[in-house]
N, C-alpha and C. Protein backbone atom coordinates (compact mmCIF):
# COMPACT_ATOMS: atom_id res chain seq x y z
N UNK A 1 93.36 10.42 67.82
CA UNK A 1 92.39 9.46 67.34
C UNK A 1 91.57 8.89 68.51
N UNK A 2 92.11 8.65 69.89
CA UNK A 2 91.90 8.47 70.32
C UNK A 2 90.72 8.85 71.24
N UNK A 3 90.62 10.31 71.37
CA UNK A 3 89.77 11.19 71.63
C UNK A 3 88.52 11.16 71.00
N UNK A 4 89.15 11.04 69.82
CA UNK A 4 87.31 11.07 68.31
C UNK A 4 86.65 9.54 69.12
N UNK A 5 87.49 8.95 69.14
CA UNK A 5 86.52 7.46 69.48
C UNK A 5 85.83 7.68 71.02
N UNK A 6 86.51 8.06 72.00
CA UNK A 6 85.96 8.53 73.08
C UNK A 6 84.52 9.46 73.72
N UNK A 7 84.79 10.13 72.45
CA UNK A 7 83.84 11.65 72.15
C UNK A 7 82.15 10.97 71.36
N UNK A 8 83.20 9.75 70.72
CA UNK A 8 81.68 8.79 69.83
C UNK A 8 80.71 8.20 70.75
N UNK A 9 81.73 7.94 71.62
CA UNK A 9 81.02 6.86 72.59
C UNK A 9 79.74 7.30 73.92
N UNK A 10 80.77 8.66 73.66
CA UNK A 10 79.73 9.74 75.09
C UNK A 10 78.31 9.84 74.57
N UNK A 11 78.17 9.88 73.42
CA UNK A 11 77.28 10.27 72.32
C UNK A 11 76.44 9.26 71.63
N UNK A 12 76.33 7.66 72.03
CA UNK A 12 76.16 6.80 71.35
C UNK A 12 74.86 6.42 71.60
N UNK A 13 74.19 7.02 72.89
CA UNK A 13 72.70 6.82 73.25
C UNK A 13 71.68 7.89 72.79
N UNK A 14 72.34 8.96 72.88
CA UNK A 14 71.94 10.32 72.57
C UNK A 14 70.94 10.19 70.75
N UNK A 15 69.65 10.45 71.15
CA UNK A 15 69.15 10.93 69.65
C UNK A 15 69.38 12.62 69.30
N UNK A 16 69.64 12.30 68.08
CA UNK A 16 70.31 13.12 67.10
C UNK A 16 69.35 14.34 67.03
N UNK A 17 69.38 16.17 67.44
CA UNK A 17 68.26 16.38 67.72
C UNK A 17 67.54 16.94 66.41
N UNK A 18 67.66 16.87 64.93
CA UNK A 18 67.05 16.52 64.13
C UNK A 18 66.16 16.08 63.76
N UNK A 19 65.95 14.32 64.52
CA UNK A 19 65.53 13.56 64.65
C UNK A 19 64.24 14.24 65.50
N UNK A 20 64.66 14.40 66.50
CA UNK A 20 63.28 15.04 67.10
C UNK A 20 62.49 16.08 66.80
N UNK A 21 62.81 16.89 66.26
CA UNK A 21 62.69 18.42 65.40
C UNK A 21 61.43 17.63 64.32
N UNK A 22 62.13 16.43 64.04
CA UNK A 22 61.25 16.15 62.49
C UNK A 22 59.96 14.98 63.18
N UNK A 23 60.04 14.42 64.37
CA UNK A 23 59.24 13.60 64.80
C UNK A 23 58.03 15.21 65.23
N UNK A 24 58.63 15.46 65.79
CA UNK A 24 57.86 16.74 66.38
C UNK A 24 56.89 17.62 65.66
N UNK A 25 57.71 18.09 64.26
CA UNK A 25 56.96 19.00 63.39
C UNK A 25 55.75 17.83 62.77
N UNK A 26 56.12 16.48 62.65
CA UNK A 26 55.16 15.72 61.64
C UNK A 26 53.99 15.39 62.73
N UNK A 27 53.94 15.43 64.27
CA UNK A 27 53.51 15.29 65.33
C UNK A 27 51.95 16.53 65.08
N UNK A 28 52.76 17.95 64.89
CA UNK A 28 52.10 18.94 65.31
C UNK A 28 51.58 19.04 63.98
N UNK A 29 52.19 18.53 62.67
CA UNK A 29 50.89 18.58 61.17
C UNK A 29 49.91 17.84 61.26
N UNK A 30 50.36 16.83 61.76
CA UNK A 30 49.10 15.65 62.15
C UNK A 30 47.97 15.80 62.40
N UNK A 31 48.61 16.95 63.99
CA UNK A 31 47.69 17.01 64.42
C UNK A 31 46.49 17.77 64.30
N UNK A 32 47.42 19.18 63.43
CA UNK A 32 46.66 20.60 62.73
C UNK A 32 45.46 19.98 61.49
N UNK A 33 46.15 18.59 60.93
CA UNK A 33 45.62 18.42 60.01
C UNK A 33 44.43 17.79 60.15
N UNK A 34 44.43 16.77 61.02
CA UNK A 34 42.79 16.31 62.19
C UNK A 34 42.16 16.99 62.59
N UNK A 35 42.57 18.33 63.06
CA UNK A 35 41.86 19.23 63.69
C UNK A 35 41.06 20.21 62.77
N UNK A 36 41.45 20.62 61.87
CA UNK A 36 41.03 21.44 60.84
C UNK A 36 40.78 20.87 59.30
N UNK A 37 41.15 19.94 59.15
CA UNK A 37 41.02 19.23 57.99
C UNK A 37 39.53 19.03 57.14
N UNK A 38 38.53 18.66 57.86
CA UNK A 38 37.38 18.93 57.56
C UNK A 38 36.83 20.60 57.14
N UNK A 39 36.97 21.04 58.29
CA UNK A 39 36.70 22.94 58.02
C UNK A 39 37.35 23.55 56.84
N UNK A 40 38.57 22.78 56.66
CA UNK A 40 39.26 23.66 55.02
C UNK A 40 38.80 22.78 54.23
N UNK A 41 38.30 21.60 54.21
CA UNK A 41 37.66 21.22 52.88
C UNK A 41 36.03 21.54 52.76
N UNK A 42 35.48 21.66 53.83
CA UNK A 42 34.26 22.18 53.80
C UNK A 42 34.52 23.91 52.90
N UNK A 43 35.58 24.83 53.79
CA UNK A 43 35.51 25.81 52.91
C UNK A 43 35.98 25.99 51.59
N UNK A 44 37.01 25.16 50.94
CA UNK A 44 37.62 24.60 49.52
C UNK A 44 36.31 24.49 48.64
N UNK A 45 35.46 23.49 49.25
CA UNK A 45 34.02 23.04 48.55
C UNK A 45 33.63 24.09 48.31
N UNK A 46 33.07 25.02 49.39
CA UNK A 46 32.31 26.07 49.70
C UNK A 46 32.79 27.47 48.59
N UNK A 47 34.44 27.36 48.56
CA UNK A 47 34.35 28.56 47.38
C UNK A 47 34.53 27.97 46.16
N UNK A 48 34.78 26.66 45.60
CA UNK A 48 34.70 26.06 44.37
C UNK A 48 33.41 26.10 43.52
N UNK A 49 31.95 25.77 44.91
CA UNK A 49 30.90 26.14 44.19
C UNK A 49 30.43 27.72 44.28
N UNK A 50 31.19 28.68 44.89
CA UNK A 50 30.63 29.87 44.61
C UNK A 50 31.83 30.37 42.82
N UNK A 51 32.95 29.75 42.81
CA UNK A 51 33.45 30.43 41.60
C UNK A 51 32.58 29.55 40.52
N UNK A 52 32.57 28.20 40.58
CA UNK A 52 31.38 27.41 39.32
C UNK A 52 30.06 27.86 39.44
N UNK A 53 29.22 28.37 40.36
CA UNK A 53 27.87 28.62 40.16
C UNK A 53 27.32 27.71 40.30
N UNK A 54 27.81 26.56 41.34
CA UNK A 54 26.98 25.45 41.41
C UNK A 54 26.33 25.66 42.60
């Protein structure tokens, strides 16, 4: 038992690397999504009025 509590403690500053994985990926959508976000709705628009004929 003694050990598990020991092993907790080594570990108690440490972020969980999950945690960073998911700060990270929402980091790099962010950023894809600022960057290109306009250009895919410009082209969204762009083939909505070529399938309506507007």
């Amino acid at each position: 038992m003694e050990d598990m509590v020991e092993g907790w403690r080594d570990e108690r500053g440490d972020v969980p690397g999950w945690v960073l994985i998911t700060l990270m990926t929402a980091g790099l959508v962010a950023t894809v999504w600022a960057l290109a976000g306009p250009a895919l709705g410009d082209l969204f628009l762009s083939a909505l009025d070529s399938v309506t004929g507007g």
